[in-house]
Protein backbone atom coordinates (compact mmCIF):
# COMPACT_ATOMS: atom_id res chain seq x y z
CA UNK A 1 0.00 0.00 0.00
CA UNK A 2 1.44 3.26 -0.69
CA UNK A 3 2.60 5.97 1.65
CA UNK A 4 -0.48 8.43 2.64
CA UNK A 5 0.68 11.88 2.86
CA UNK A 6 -1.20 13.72 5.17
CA UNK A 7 -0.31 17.49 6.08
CA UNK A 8 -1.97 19.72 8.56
CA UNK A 9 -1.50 22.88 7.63
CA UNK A 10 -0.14 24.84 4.33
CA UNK A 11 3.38 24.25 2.87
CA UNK A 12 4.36 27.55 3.97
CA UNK A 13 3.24 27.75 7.48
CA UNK A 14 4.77 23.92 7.96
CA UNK A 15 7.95 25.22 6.42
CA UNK A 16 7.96 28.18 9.61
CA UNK A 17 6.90 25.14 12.21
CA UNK A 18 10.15 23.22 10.53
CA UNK A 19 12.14 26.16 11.03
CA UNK A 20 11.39 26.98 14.61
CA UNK A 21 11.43 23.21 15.32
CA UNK A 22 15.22 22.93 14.43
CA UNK A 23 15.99 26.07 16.47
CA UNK A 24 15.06 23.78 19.53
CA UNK A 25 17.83 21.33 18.27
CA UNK A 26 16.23 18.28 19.24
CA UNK A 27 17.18 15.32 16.35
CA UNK A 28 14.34 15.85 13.69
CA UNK A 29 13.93 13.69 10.38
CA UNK A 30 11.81 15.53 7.67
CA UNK A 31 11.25 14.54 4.48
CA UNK A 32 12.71 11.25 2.18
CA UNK A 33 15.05 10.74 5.46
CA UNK A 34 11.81 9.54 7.24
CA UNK A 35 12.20 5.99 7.32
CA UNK A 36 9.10 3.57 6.29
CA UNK A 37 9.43 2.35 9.97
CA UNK A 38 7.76 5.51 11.25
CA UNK A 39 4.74 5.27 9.06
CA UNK A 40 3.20 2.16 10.54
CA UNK A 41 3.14 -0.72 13.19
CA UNK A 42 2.30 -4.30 13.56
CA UNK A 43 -1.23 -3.60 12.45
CA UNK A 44 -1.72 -4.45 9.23
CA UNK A 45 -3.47 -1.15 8.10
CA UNK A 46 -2.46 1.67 5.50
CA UNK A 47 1.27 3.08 5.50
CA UNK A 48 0.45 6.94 7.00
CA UNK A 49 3.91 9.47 6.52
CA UNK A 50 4.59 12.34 9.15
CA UNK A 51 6.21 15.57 8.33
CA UNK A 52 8.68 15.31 10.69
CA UNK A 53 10.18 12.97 12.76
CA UNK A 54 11.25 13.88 16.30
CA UNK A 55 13.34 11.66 18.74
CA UNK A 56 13.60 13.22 22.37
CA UNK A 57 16.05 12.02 24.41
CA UNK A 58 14.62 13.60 27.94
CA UNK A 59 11.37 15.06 29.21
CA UNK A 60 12.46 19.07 28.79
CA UNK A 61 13.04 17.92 25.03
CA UNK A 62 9.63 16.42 24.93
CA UNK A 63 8.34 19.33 26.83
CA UNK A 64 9.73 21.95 24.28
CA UNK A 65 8.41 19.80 21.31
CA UNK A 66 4.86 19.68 22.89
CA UNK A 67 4.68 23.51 23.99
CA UNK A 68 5.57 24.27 20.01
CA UNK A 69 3.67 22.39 18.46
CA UNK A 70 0.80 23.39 20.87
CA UNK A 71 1.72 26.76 19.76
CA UNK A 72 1.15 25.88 15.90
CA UNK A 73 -1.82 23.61 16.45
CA UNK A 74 0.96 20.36 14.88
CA UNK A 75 -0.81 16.99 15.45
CA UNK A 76 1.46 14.77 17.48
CA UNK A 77 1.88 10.69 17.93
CA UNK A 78 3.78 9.48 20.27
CA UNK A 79 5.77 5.96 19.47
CA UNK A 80 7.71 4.04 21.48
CA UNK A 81 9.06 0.28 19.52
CA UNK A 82 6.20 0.38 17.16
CA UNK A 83 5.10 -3.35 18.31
CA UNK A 84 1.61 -2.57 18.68
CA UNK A 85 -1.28 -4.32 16.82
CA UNK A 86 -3.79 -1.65 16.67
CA UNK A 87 -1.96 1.68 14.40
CA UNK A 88 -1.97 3.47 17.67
CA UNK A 89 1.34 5.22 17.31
CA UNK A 90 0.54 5.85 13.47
CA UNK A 91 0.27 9.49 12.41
CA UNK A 92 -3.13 8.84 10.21
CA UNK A 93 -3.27 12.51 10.12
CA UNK A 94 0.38 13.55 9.22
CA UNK A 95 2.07 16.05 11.69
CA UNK A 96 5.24 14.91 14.40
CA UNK A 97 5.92 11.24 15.23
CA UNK A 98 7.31 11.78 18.95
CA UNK A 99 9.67 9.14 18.68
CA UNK A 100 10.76 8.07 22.44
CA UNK A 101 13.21 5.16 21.16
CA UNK A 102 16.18 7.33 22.44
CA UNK A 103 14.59 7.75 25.83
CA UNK A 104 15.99 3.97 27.13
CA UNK A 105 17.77 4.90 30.24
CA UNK A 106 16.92 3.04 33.72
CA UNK A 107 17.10 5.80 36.13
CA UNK A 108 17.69 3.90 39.74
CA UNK A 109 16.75 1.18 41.51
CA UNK A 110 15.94 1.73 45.83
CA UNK A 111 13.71 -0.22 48.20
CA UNK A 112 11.39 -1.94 45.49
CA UNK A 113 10.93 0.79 42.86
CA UNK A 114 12.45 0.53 39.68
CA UNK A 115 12.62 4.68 37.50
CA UNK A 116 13.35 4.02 34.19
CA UNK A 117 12.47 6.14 31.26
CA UNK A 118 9.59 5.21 28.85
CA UNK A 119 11.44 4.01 26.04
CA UNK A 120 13.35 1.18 28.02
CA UNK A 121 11.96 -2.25 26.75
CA UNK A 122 9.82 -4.23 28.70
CA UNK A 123 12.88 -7.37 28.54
CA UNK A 124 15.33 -4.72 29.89
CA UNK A 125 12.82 -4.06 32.83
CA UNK A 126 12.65 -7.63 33.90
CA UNK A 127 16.20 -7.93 33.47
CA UNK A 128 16.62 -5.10 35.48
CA UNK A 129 14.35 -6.30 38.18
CA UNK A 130 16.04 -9.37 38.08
CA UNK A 131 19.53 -7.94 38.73
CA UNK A 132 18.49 -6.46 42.28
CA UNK A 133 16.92 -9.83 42.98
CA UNK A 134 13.13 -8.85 41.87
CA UNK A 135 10.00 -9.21 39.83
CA UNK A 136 8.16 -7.30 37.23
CA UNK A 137 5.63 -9.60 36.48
CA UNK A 138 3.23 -7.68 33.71
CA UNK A 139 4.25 -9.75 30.40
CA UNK A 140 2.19 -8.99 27.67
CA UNK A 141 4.13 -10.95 25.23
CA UNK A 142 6.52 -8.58 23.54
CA UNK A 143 9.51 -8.35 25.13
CA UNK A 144 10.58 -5.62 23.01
CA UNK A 145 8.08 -3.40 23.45
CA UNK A 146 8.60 -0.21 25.27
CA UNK A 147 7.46 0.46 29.00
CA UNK A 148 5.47 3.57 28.33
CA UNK A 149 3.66 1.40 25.44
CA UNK A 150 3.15 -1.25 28.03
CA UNK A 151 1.81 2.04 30.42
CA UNK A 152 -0.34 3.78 26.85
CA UNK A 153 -2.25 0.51 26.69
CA UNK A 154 -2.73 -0.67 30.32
CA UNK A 155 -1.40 -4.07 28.73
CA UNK A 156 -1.71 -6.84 30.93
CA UNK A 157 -1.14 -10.62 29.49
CA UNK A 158 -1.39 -14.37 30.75
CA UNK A 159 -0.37 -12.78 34.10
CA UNK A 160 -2.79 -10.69 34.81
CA UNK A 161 -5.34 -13.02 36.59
CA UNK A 162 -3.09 -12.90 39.98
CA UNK A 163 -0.54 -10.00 39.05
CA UNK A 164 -2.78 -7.23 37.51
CA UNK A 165 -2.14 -5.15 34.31
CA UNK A 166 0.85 -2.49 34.17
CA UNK A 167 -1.50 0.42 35.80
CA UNK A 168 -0.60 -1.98 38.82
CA UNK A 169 2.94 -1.45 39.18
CA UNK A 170 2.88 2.67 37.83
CA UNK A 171 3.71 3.95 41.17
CA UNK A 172 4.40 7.29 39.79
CA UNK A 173 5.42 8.58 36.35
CA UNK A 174 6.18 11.64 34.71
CA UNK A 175 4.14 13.00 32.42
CA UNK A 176 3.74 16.30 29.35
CA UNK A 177 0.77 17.25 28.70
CA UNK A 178 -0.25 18.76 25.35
CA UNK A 179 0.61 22.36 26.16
CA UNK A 180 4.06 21.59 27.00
CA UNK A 181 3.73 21.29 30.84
CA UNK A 182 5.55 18.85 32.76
CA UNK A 183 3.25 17.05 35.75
CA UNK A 184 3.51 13.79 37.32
CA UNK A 185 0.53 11.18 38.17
CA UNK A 186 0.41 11.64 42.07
CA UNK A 187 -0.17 15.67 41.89
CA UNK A 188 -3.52 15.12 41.04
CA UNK A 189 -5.94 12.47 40.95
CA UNK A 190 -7.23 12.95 37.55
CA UNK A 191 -4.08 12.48 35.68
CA UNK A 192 -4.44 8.59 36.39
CA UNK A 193 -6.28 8.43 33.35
CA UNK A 194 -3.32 8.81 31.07
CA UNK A 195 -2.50 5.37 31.84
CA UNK A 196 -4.51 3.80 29.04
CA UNK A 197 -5.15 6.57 26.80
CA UNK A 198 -2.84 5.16 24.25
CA UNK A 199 -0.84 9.15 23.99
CA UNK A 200 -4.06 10.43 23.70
CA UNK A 201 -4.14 12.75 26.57
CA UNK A 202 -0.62 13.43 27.34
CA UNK A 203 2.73 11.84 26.64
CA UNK A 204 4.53 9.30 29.35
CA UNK A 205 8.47 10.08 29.96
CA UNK A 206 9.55 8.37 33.26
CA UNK A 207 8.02 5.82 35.25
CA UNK A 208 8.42 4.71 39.10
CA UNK A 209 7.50 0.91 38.84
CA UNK A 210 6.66 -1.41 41.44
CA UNK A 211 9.20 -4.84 41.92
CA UNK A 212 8.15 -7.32 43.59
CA UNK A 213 9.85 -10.63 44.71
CA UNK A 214 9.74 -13.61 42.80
CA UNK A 215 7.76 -16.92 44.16
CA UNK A 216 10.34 -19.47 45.39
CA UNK A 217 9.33 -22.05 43.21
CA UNK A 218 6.11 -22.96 40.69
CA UNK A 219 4.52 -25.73 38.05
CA UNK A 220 2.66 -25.77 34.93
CA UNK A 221 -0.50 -28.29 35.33
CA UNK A 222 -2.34 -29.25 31.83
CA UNK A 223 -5.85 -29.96 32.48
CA UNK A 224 -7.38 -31.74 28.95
CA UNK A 225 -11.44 -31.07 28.28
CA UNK A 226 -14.12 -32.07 26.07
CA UNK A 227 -15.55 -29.35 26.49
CA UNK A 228 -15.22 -25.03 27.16
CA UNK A 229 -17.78 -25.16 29.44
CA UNK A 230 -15.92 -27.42 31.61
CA UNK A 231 -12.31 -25.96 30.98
CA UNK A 232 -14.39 -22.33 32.07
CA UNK A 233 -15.69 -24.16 35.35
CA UNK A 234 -12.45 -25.96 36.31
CA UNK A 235 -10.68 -22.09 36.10
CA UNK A 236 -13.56 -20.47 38.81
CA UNK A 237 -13.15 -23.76 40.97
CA UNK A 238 -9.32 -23.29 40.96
CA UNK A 239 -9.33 -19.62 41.35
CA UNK A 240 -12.19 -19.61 43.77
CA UNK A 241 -10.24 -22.20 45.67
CA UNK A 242 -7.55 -19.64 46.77
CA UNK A 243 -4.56 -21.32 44.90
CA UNK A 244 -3.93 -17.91 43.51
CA UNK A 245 -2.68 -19.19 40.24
CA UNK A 246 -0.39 -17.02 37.95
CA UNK A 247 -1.63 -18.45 34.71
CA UNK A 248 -4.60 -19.84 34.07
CA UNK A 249 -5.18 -19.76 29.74
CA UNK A 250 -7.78 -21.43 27.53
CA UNK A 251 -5.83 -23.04 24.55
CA UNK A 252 -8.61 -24.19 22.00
CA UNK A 253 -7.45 -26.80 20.37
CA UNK A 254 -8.34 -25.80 16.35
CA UNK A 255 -5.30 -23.14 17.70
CA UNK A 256 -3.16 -25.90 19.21
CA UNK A 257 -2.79 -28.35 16.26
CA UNK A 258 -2.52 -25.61 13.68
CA UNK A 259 0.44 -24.33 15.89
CA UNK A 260 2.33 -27.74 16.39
CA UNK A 261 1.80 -28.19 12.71
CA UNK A 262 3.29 -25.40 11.79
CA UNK A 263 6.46 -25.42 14.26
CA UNK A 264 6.12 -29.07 14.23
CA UNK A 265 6.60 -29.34 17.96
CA UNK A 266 3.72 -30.86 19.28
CA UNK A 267 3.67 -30.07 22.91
CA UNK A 268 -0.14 -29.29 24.31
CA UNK A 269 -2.72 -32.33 24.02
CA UNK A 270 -5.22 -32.92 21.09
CA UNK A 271 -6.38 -36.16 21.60
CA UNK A 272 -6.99 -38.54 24.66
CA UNK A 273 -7.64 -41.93 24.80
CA UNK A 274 -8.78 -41.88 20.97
CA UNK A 275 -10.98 -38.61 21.23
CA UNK A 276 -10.39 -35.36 20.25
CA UNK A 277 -10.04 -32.84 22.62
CA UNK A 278 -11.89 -29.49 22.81
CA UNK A 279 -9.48 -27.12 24.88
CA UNK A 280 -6.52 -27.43 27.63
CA UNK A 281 -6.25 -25.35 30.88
CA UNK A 282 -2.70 -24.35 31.34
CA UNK A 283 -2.42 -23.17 35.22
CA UNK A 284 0.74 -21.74 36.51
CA UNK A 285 1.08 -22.78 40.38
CA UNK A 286 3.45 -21.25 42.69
CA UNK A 287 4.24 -21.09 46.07
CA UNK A 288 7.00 -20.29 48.52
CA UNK A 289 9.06 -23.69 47.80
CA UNK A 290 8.70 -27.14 45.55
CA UNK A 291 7.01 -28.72 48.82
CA UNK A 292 4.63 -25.76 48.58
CA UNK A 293 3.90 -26.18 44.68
CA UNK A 294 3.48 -29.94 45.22
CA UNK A 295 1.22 -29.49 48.54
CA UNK A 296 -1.33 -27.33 46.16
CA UNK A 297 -1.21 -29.25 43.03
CA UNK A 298 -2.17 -32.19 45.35
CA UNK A 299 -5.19 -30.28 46.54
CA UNK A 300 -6.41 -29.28 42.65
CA UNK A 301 -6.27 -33.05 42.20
CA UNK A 302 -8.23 -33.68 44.96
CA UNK A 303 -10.90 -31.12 43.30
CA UNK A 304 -10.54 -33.46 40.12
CA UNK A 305 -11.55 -36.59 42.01
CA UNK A 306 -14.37 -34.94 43.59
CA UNK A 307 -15.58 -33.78 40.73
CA UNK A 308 -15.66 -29.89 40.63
CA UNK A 309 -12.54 -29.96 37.99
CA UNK A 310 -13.81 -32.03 34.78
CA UNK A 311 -10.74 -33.06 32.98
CA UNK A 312 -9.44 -36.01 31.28
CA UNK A 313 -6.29 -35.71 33.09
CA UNK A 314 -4.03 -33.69 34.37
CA UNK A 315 -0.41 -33.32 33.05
CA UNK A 316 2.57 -31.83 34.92
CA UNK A 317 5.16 -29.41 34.11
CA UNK A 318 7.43 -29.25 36.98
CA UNK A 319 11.20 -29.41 35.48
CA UNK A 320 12.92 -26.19 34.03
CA UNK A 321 12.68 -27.94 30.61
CA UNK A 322 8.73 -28.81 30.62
CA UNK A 323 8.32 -25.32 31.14
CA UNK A 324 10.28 -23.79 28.44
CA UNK A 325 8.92 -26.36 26.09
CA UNK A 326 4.97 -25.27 27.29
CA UNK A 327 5.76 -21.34 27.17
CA UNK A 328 7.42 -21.76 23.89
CA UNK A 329 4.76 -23.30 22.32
CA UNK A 330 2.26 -21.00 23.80
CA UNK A 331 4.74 -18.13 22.57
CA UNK A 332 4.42 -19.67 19.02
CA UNK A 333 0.97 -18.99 18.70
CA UNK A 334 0.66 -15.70 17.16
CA UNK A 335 3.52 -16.04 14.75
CA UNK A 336 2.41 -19.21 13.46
CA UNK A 337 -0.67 -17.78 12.49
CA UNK A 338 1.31 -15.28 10.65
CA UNK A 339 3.56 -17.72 8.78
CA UNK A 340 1.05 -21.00 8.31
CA UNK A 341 -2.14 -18.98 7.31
CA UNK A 342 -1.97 -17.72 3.64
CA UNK A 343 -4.09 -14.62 5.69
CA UNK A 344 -4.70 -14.09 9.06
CA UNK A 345 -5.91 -11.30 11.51
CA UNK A 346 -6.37 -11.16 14.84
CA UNK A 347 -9.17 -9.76 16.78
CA UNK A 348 -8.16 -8.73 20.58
CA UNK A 349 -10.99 -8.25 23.19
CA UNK A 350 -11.82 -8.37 26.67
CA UNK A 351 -15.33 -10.43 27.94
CA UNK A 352 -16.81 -11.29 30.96
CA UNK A 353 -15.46 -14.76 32.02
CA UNK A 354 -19.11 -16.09 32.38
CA UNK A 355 -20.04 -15.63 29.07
CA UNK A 356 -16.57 -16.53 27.34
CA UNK A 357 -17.80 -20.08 26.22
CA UNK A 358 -20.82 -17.89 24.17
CA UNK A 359 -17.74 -15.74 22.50
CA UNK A 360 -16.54 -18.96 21.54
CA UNK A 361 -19.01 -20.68 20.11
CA UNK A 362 -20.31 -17.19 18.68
CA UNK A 363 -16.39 -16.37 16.93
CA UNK A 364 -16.06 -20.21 15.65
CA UNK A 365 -19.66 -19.83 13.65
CA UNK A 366 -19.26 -16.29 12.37
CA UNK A 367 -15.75 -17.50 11.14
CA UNK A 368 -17.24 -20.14 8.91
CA UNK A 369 -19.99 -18.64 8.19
CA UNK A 370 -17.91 -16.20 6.24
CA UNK A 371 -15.22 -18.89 4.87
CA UNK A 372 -12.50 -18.79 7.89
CA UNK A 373 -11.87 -20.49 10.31
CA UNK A 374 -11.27 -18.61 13.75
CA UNK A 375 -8.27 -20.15 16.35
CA UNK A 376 -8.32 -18.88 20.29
CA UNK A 377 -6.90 -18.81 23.77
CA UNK A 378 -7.76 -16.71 26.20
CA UNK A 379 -6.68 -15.48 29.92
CA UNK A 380 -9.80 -17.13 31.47
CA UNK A 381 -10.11 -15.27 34.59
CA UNK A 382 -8.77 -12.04 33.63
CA UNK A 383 -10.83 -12.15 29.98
CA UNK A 384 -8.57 -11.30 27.63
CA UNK A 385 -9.27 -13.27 24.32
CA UNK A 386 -6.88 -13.92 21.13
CA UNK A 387 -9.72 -14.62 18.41
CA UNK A 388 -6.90 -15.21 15.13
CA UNK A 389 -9.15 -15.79 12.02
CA UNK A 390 -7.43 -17.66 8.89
CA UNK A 391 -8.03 -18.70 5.68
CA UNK A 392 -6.32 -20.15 2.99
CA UNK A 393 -7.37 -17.36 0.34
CA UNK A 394 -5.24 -14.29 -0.29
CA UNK A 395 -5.99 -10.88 2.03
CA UNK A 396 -7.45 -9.32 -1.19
CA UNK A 397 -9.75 -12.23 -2.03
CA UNK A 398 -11.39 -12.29 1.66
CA UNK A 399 -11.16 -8.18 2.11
CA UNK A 400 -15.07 -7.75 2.30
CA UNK A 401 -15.92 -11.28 4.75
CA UNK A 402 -12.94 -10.23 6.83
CA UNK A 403 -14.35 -7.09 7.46
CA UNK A 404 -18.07 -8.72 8.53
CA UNK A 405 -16.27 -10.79 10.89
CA UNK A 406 -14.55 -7.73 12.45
CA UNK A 407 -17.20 -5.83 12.90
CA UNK A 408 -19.79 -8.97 13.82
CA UNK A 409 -17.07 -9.91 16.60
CA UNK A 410 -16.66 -6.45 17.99
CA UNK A 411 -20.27 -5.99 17.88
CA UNK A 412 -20.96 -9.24 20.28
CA UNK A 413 -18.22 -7.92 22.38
CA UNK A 414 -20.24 -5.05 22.96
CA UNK A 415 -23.22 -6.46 23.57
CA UNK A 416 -21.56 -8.88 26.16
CA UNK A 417 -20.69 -5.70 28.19
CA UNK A 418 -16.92 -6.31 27.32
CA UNK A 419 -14.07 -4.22 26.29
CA UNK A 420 -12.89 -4.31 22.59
CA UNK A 421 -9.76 -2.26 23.54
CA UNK A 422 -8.37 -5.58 24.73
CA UNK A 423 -4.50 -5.69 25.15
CA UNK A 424 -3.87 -3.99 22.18
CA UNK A 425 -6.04 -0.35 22.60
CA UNK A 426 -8.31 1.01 20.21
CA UNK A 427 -5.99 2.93 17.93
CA UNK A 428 -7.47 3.79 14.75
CA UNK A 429 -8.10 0.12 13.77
CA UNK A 430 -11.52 -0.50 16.07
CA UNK A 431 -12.13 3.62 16.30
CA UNK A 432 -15.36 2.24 14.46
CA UNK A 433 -16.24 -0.12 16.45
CA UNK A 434 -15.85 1.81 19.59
CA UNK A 435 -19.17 2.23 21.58
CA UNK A 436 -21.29 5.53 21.66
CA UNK A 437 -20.96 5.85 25.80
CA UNK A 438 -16.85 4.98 25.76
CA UNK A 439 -16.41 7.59 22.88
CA UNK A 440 -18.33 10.34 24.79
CA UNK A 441 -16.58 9.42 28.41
CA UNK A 442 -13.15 9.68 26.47
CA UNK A 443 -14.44 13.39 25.06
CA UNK A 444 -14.70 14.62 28.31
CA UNK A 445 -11.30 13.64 29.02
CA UNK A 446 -9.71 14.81 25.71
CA UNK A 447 -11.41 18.28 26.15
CA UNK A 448 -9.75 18.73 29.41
CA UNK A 449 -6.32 17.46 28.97
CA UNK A 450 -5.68 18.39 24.83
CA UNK A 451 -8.33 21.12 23.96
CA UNK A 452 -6.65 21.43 20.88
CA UNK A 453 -6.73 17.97 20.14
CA UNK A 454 -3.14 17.28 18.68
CA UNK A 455 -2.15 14.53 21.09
CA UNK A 456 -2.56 11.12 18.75
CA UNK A 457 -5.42 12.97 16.47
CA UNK A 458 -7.95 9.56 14.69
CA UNK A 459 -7.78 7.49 17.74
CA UNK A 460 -10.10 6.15 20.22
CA UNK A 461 -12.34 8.92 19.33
């Protein structure tokens, strides 16, 4: 698709913005120098070119940048590593790409809280956690992704269901809003909403995280269904059951087979005893030591016997090499959707866990119903759901049915009283599909911190 040009003003006054942007000397790209990089991100949308380029290396920098272009009314979008899967840091209406890839410094470590600046990557957090001996346990999936994307999204991951999302470890942060001024979260209540707003409200530089220490020891348990229904019931009985798992993720197994054929490494079950089954439970169980792990995953068996767990069996992961192999498989998931389909999308949404099994059975039918075929997992109790739909024709062919899925699945979503922002945010790829009452709380919001809307214009709303 070609490069979408889209300026905000005349060629003359841009040319006077230009000029007064490199008196600031920050590091600006204009023009053929803009790499293709900056026009897009994961999302497999339209190609959308800024004017100019801008990476900051510190908050005054980002500060100056926002007060000038507040000045000139200059539509910013803030990116961090460009991994997201929704064109949220794509300028679909031309002006500055904020780039904060130069921002990557980790500030100081004391008593639990980790600074670091926004564009540090979220593998360089944990790493740095790790090195004074703690945990950052928000793992969305990219480990390249930038903390202040992580913090732009709220992104959460298989994690979430005992952990929380990153809002949960933002102890502080510093932030710029539109007009150039530099506030942080705690000086006022209201500026919690940034975290979420996808650089729609004002732009992240510095973050005081949360660390926390790592469980002494833990297990992977495979729990093999015939059914969702029961894989959905065996997650509230565990959870319910104060275990407190880390994990607990619905692998359908349409998703699972593809996957292993694909990688060829078979790892989760799809049949058992001669039948084919519908989904696995993957639970993550920790605890304080192995006796710990092995006193609770006795217990969950004892809930199998009984009755209140379903399952055909139960498998155990408890060496450092079971592990890897289950993660890496899991891992393998979205990219071999990319590679094995001849096209694939992937639609990213957030239900109620009691009426998962419906957005299930409701994403398989649509799928077919329109010539796909539609592959999932899900973090059960948190309700994050990976809906990937493939088919074996060509993106063009299926352009028109791909879109009636889309918009079919994010309509059920909303009429399930979930979330289609997901994991991934709304950017401008479900900024149709957003509901009337989340578009008109978000107004408020915009009006109050960007009145002059600049701050990541065709998004959310």
């Amino acid at each position: 698709m070609p490069n979408i040009h889209q300026s905000v003003m005349g060629e003359d006054a841009m040319k006077d913005f230009i000029s007064k942007l490199k008196e600031l000397n920050l590091k600006t790209i204009t023009g053929e120098m803009i790499g293709d990089d900056f026009c897009h991100d994961e999302y497999p949308g339209g190609h959308y070119c800024p004017e100019a380029v801008v990476e900051a290396s510190s908050t005054q920098e980002v500060a100056e940048l926002m007060k000038l272009c507040n000045e000139f009314g200059i539509y910013v979008t803030v990116r961090g590593a460009g991994t997201g899967q929704s064109g949220g840091s794509v300028p679909v209406k031309g002006g500055i790409v904020l780039s904060l890839k130069n921002m990557n410094k980790v500030l100081g470590y004391e008593n639990g809280v980790l600074r670091v600046q926004s564009g540090v990557m979220l593998q360089e957090v944990k790493a740095e956690a790790e090195k004074n001996g703690m945990y950052y346990p928000p793992d969305p999936g990219e480990p390249t992704a930038t903390i202040g994307g992580n913090a732009a999204t709220n992104a959460g991951g298989p994690s979430a269901v005992k952990y929380g999302k990153t809002r949960d470890y933002i102890l502080d942060a510093v932030i710029v809003l539109a007009d150039g001024s530099v506030e942080t979260l705690s000086n006022q209540e209201e500026f919690s909403s940034v975290i979420g707003s996808e650089g729609a409200l004002a732009v992240i530089t510095e973050l005081n995280l949360k660390v926390i220490e790592r469980p002494g020891a833990d297990a992977i348990l495979l729990f093999p269904f015939m059914e969702h229904e029961d894989a959905i019931a065996a997650a509230k009985a565990i959870c319910n059951a104060d275990f407190a798992p880390a994990v607990v993720e619905l692998l359908d197994t349409d998703l699972v087979e593809f996957s292993a054929q694909v990688t060829g490494n078979p790892v989760f079950p799809v049949e058992m005893d001669g039948e084919r089954v519908t989904a696995t439970l993957m639970v993550t169980i920790e605890g304080e030591d192995d006796d710990d792990v092995m006193e609770k995953m006795e217990a969950i068996a004892g809930l199998a016997e009984e009755g209140a767990i379903n399952c055909l069996d139960i498998l155990v992961g408890d060496t450092s090499t079971m592990k890897r192999e289950f993660w890496d498989a899991y891992s393998s998931f979205h990219a071999s959707m990319e590679s094995g389909a001849k096209s694939a999308f992937e639609v990213n949404v957030d239900v109620p866990v009691d009426v998962m099994t419906e957005m299930i059975s409701f994403a398989k039918e649509i799928a077919e119903v329109n010539g796909f075929k539609a592959y999932i997992h899900a973090h059960v109790m948190s309700g994050g759901m990976h809906i990937h739909i493939a088919s074996d024709k060509t993106r063009e062919e299926t352009a028109a049915s791909a879109e009636a899925v889309r918009s079919a699945l994010y309509a059920k979503v909303n009429e399930l009283d979930g979330d289609i922002a997901g994991e991934y945010g709304i950017g401008y790829a479900k900024v149709e599909y957003l509901c009337d009452d989340c578009r008109t709380e978000f107004e408020k919001k915009k009006v109050k911190f960007d009145p002059k809307g600049i701050l990541n214009p065709g998004k959310i709303i």
